[in-house]
C-alpha atoms as a PDB file:
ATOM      1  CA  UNK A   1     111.414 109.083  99.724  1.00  0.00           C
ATOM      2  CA  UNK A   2     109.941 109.312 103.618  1.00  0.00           C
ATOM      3  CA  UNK A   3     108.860 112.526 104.084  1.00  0.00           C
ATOM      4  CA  UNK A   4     109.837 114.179 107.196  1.00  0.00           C
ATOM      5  CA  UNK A   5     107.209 114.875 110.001  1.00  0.00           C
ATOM      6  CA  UNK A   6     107.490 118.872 109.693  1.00  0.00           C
ATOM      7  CA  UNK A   7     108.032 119.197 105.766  1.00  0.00           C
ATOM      8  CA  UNK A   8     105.598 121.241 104.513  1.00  0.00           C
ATOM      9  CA  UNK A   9     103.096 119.712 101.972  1.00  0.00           C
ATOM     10  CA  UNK A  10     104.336 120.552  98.394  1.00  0.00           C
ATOM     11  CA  UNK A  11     103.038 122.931  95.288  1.00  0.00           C
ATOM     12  CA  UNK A  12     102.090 119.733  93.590  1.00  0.00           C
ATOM     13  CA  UNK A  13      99.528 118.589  96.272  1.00  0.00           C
ATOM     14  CA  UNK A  14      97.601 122.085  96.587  1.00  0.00           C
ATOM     15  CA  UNK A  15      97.344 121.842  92.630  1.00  0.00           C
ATOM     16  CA  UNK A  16      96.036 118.159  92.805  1.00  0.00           C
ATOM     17  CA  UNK A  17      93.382 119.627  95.334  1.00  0.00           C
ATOM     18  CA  UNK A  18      92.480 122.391  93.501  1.00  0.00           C
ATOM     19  CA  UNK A  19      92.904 124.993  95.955  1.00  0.00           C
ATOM     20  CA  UNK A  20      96.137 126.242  97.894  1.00  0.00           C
ATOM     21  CA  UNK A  21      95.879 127.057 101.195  1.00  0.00           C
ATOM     22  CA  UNK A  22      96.206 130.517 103.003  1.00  0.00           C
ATOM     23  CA  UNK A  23      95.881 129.026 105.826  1.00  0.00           C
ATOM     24  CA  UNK A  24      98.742 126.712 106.201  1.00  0.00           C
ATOM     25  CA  UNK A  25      97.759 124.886 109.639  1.00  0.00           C
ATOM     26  CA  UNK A  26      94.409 123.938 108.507  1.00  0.00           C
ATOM     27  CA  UNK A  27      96.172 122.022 105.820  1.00  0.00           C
ATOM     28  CA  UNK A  28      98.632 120.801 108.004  1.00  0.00           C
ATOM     29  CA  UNK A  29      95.976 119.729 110.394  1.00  0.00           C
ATOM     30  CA  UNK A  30      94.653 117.373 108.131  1.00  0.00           C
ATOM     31  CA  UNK A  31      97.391 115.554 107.163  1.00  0.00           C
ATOM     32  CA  UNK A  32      98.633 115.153 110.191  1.00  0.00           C
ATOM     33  CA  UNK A  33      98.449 111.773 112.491  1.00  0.00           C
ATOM     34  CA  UNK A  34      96.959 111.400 115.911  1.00  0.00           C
ATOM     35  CA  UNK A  35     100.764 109.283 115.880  1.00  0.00           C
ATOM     36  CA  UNK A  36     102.186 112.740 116.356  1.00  0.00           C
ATOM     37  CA  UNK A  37     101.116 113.603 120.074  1.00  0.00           C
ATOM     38  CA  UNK A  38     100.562 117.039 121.179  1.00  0.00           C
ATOM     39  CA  UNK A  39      99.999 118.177 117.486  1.00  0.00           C
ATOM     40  CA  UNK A  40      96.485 119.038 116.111  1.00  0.00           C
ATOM     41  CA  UNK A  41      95.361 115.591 114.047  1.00  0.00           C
ATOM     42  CA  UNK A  42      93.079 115.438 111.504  1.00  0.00           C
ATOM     43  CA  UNK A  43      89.855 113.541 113.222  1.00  0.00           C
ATOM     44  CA  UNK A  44      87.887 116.911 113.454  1.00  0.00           C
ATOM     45  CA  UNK A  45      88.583 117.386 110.093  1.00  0.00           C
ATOM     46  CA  UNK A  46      87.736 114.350 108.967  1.00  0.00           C
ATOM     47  CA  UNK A  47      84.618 113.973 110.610  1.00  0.00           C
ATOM     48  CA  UNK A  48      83.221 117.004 109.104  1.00  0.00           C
ATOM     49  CA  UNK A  49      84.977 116.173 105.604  1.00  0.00           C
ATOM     50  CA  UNK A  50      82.425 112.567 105.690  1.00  0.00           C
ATOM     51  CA  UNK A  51      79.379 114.332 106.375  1.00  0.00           C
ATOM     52  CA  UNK A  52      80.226 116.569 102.892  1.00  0.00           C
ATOM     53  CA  UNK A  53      81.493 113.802 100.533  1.00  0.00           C
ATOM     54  CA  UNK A  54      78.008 111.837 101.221  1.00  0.00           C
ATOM     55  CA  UNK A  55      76.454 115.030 100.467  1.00  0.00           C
ATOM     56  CA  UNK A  56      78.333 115.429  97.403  1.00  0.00           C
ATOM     57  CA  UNK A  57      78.303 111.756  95.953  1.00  0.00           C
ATOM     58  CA  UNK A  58      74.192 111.771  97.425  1.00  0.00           C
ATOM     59  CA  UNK A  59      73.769 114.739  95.181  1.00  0.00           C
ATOM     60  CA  UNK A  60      75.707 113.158  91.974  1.00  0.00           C
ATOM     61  CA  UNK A  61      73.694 109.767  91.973  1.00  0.00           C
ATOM     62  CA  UNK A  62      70.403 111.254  92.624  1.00  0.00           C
ATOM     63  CA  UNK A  63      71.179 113.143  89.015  1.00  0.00           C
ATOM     64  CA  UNK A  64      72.937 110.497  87.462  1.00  0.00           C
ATOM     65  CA  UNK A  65      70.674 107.814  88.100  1.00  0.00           C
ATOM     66  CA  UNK A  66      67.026 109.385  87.808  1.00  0.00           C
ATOM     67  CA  UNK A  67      65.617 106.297  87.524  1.00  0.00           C
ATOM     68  CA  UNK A  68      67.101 104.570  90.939  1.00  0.00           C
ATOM     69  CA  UNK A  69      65.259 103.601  93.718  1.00  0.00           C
ATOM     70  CA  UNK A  70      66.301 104.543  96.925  1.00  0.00           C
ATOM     71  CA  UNK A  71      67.678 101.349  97.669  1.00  0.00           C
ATOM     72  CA  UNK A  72      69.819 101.342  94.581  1.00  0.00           C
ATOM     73  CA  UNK A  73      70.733 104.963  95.717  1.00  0.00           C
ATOM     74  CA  UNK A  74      71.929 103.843  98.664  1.00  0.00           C
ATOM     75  CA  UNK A  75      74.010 100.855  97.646  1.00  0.00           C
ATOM     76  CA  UNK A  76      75.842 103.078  95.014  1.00  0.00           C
ATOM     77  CA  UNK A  77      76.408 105.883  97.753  1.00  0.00           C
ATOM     78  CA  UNK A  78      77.957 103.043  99.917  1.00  0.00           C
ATOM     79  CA  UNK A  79      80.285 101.483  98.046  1.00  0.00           C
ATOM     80  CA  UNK A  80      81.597 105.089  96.687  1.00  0.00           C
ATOM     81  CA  UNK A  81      81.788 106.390 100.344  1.00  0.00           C
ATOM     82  CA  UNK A  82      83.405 103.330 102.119  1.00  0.00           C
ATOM     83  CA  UNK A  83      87.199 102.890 103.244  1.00  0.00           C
ATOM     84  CA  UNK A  84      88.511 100.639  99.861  1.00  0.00           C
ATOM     85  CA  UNK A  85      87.037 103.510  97.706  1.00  0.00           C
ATOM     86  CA  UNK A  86      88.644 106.219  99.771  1.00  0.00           C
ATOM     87  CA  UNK A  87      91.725 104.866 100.195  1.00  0.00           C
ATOM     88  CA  UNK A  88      92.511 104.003  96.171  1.00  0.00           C
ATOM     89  CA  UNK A  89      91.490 107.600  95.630  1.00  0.00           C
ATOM     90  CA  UNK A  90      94.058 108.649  98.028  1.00  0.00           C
ATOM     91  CA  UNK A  91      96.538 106.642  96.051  1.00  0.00           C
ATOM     92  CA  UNK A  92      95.565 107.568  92.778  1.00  0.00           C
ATOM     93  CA  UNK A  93      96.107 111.506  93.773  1.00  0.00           C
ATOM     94  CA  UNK A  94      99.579 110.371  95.310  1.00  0.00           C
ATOM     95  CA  UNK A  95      98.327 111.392  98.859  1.00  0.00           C
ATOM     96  CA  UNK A  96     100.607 108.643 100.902  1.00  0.00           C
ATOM     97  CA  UNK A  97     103.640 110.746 101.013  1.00  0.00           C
ATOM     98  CA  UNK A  98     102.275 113.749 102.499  1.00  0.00           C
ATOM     99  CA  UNK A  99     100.601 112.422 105.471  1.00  0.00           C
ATOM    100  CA  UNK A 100     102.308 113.599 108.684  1.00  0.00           C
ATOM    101  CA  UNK A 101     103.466 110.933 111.006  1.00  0.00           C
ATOM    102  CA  UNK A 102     106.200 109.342 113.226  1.00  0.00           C
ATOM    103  CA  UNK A 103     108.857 107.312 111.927  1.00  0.00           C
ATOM    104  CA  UNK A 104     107.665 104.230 113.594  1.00  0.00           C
ATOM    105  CA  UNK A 105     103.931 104.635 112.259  1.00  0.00           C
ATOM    106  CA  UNK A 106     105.792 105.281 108.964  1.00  0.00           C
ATOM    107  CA  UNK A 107     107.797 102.084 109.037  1.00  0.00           C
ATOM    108  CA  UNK A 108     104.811  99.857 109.972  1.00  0.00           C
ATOM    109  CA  UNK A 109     103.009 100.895 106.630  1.00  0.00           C
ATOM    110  CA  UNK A 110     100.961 104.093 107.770  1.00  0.00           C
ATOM    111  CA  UNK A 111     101.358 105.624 104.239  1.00  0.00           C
ATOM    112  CA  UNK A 112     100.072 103.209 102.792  1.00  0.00           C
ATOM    113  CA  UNK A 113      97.211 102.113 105.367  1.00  0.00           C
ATOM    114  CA  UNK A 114      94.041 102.271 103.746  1.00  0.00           C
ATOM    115  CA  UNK A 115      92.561 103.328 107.125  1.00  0.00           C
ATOM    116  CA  UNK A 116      94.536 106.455 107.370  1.00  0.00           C
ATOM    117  CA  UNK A 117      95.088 106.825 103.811  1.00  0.00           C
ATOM    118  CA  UNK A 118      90.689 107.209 103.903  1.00  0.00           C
ATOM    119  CA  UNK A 119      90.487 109.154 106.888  1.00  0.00           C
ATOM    120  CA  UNK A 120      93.182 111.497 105.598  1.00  0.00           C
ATOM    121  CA  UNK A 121      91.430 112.070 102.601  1.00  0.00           C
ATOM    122  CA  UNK A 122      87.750 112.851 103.947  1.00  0.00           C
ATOM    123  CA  UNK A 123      89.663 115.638 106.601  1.00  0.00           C
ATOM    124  CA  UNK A 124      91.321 117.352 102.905  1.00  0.00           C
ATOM    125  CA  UNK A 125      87.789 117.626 102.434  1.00  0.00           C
ATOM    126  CA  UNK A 126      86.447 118.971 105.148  1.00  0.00           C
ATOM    127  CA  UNK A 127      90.133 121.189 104.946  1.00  0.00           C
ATOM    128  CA  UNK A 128      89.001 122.421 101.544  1.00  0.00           C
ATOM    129  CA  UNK A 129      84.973 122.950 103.027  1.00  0.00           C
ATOM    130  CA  UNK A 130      86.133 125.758 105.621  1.00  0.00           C
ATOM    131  CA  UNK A 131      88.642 127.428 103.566  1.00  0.00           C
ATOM    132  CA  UNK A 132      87.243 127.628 100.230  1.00  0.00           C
ATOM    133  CA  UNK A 133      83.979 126.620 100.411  1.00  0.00           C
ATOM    134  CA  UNK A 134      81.550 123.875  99.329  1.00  0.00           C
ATOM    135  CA  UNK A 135      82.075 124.587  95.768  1.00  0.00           C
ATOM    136  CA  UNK A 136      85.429 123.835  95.676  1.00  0.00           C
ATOM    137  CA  UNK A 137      85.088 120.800  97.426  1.00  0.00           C
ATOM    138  CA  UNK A 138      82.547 119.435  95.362  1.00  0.00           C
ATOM    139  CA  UNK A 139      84.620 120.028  92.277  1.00  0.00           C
ATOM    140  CA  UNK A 140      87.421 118.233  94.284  1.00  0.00           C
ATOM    141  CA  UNK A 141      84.812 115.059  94.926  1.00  0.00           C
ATOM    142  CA  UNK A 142      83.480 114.781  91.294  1.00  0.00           C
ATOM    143  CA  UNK A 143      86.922 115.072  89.696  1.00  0.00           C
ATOM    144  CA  UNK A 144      88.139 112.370  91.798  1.00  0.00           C
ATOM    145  CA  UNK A 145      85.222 110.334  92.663  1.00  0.00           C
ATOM    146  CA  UNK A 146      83.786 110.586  88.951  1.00  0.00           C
ATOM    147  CA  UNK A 147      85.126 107.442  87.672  1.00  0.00           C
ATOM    148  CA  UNK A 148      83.951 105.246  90.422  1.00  0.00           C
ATOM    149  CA  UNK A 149      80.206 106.702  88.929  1.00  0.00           C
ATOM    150  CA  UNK A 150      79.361 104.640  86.499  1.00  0.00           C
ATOM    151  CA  UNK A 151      77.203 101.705  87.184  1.00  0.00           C
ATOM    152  CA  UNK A 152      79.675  98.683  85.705  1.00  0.00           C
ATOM    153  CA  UNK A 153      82.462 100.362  88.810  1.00  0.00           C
ATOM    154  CA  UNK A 154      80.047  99.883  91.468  1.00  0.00           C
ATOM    155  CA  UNK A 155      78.532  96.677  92.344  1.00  0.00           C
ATOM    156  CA  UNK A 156      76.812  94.923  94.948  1.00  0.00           C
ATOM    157  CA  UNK A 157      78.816  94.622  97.853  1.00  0.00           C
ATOM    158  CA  UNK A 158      79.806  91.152  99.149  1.00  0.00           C
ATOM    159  CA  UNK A 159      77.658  90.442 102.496  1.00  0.00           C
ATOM    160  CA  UNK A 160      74.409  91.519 100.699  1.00  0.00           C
ATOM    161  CA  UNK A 161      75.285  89.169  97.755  1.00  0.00           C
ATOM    162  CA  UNK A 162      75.484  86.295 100.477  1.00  0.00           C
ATOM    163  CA  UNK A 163      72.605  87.540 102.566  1.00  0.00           C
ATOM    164  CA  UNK A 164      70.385  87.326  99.088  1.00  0.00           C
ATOM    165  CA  UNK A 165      72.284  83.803  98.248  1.00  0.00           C
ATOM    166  CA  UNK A 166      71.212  82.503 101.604  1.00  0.00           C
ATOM    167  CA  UNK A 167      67.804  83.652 101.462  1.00  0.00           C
ATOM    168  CA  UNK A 168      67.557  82.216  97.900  1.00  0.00           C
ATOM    169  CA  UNK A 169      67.972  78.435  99.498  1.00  0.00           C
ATOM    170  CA  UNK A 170      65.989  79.536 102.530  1.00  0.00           C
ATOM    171  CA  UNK A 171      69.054  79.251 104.705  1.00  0.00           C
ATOM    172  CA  UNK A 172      69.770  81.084 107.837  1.00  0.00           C
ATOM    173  CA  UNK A 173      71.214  84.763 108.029  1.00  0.00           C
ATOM    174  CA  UNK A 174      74.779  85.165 108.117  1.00  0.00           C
ATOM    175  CA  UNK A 175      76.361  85.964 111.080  1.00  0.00           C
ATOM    176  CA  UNK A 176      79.465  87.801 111.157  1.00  0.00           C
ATOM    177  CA  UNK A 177      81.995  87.198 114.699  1.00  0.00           C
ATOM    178  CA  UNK A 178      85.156  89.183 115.579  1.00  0.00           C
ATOM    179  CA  UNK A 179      87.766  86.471 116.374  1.00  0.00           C
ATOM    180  CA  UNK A 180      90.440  88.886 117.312  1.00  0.00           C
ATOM    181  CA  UNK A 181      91.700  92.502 117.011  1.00  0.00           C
ATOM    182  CA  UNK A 182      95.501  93.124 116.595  1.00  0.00           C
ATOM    183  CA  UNK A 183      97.681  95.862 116.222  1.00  0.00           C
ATOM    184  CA  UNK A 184      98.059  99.464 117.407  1.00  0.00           C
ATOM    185  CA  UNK A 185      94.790 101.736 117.719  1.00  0.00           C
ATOM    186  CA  UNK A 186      95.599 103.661 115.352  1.00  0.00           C
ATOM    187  CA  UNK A 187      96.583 100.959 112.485  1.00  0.00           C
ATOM    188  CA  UNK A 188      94.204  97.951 114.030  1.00  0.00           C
ATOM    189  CA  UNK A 189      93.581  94.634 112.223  1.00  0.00           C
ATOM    190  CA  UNK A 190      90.559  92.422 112.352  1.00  0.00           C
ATOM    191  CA  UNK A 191      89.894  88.890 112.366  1.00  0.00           C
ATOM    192  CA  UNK A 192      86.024  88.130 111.441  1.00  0.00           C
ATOM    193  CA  UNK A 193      84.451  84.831 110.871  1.00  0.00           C
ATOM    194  CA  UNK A 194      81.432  84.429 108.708  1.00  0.00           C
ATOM    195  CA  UNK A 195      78.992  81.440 109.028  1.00  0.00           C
ATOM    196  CA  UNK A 196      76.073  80.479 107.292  1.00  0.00           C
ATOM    197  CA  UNK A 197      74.627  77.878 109.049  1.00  0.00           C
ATOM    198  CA  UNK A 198      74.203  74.999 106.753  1.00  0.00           C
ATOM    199  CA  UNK A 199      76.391  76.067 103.843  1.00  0.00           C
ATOM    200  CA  UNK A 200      80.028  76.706 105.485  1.00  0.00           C
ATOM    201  CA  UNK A 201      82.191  79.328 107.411  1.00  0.00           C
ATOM    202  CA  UNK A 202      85.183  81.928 106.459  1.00  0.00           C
ATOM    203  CA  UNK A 203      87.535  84.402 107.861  1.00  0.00           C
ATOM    204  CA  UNK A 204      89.084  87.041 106.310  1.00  0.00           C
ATOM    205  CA  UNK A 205      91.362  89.996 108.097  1.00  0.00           C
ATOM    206  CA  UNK A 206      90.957  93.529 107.445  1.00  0.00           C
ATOM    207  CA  UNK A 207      92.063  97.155 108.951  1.00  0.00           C
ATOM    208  CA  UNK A 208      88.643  97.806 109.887  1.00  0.00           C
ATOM    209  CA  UNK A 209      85.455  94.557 111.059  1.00  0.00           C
ATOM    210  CA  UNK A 210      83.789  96.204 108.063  1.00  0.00           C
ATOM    211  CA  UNK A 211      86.283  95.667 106.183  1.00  0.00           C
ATOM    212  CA  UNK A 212      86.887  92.011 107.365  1.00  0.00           C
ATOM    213  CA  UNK A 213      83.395  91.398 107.037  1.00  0.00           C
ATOM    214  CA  UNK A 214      82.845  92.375 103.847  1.00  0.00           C
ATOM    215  CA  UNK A 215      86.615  90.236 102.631  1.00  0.00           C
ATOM    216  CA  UNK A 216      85.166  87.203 104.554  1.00  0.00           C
ATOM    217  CA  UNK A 217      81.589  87.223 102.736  1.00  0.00           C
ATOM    218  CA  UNK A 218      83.736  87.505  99.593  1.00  0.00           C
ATOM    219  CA  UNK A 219      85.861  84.002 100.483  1.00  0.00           C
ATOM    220  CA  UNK A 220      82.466  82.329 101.765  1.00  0.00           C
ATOM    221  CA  UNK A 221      80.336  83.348  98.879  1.00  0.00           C
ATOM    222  CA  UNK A 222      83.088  82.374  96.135  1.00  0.00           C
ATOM    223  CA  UNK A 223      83.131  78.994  98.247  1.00  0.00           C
ATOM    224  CA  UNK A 224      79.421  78.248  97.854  1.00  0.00           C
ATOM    225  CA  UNK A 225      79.318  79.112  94.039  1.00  0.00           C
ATOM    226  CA  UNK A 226      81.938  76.871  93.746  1.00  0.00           C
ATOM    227  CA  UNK A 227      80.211  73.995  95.326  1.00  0.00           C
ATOM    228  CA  UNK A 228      76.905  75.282  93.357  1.00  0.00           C
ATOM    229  CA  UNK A 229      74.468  74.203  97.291  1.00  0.00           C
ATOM    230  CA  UNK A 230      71.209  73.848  95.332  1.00  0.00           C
ATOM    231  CA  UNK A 231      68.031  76.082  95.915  1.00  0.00           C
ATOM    232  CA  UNK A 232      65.375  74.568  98.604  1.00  0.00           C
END
């Protein structure tokens, strides 16, 4: 069931996040849309909400990993912290439903954008940071992000597995291209072209380039293995 733009967010969701609100239009705030014009969004929120989940996560892999390099670190602290892993947290909590929107954003998939879906999650966060505290909002993060921890969950993101492929046969860089950008500004979609000269091309389409990027490195990578181009 759609819910309506001014229906209040339920019991259930304040017990998912651990905390119920006393202040109702914080909450409200960051669920709601920028769709919803002339109504406080949740950007402001959700700026603040990214800078505290890569403190969080930043804090949980330097003491889960003691023996990590920085560069390992950072690779784990990326692929927790990007849109894909947001966004199937927001579903796994349910979070689709209560986002505040217009019917039309509604209709076109907003509740189940991974773009909004992520951004509406990181402003619950930085929601839960002002009211409660960082305490609660860290127990929020390592509930939900806890899972995603462990070191068979997160991998090596595509487009530095093909950089390190490429460099293995001593071919060129990949370079990534935008072909074209569709869609609304708030729900966008991206067309980007990888190319490695002297191995192939690929395009992929995502909600974000990152997101393309990373889907078209995928393709391109899985093409190469495939055709097993020998080391120079």
């Amino acid at each position: 069931m759609t819910r309506a733009p001014n229906t209040p967010p339920s019991e259930g969701l304040c017990q998912t996040l651990g905390h119920t609100f006393t202040d109702e239009t914080l909450l409200k705030t960051a669920l709601t849309h920028p769709s919803l014009e002339g109504e406080a969004n949740y950007q402001r929120l959700e700026f603040l909400g990214d800078k505290v989940l890569g403190m969080v996560i930043g804090a949980l892999l330097y003491d889960t990993y003691p023996r990590d390099r920085e560069g390992n670190l950072s690779r784990r602290q990326t692929a927790l912290v990007r849109k894909e892993t947001l966004a199937e947290v927001a579903r796994n909590i349910k979070l689709g439903p209560h986002i505040r929107m217009t019917e039309t954003t509604a209709r076109g998939g907003g509740r189940t954008n991974p773009s909004i879906l992520s951004d509406v999650i990181e402003a619950l966060i930085g929601a839960l940071y002002l009211e409660a505290g960082a305490g609660v909002a860290e127990a929020f993060i390592k509930k939900n992000w806890g899972p995603y921890l462990s070191a068979d969950v997160v991998k090596k993101d595509s487009k530095t597995a093909l950089q390190e492929w490429a460099q293995g046969r001593r071919l060129p860089l990949p370079e990534y291209a935008e072909i074209k950008k569709t869609g609304p500004d708030h729900a966008p979609k991206f067309v980007v072209e990888v190319n490695v000269d002297g191995a192939g091309s690929a395009q992929a389409d995502g909600a974000s380039k990152q997101a393309a990027e990373i889907l078209a490195a995928e393709d391109l990578l899985k093409k190469m293995t495939a055709k097993k181009t020998p080391k120079k």
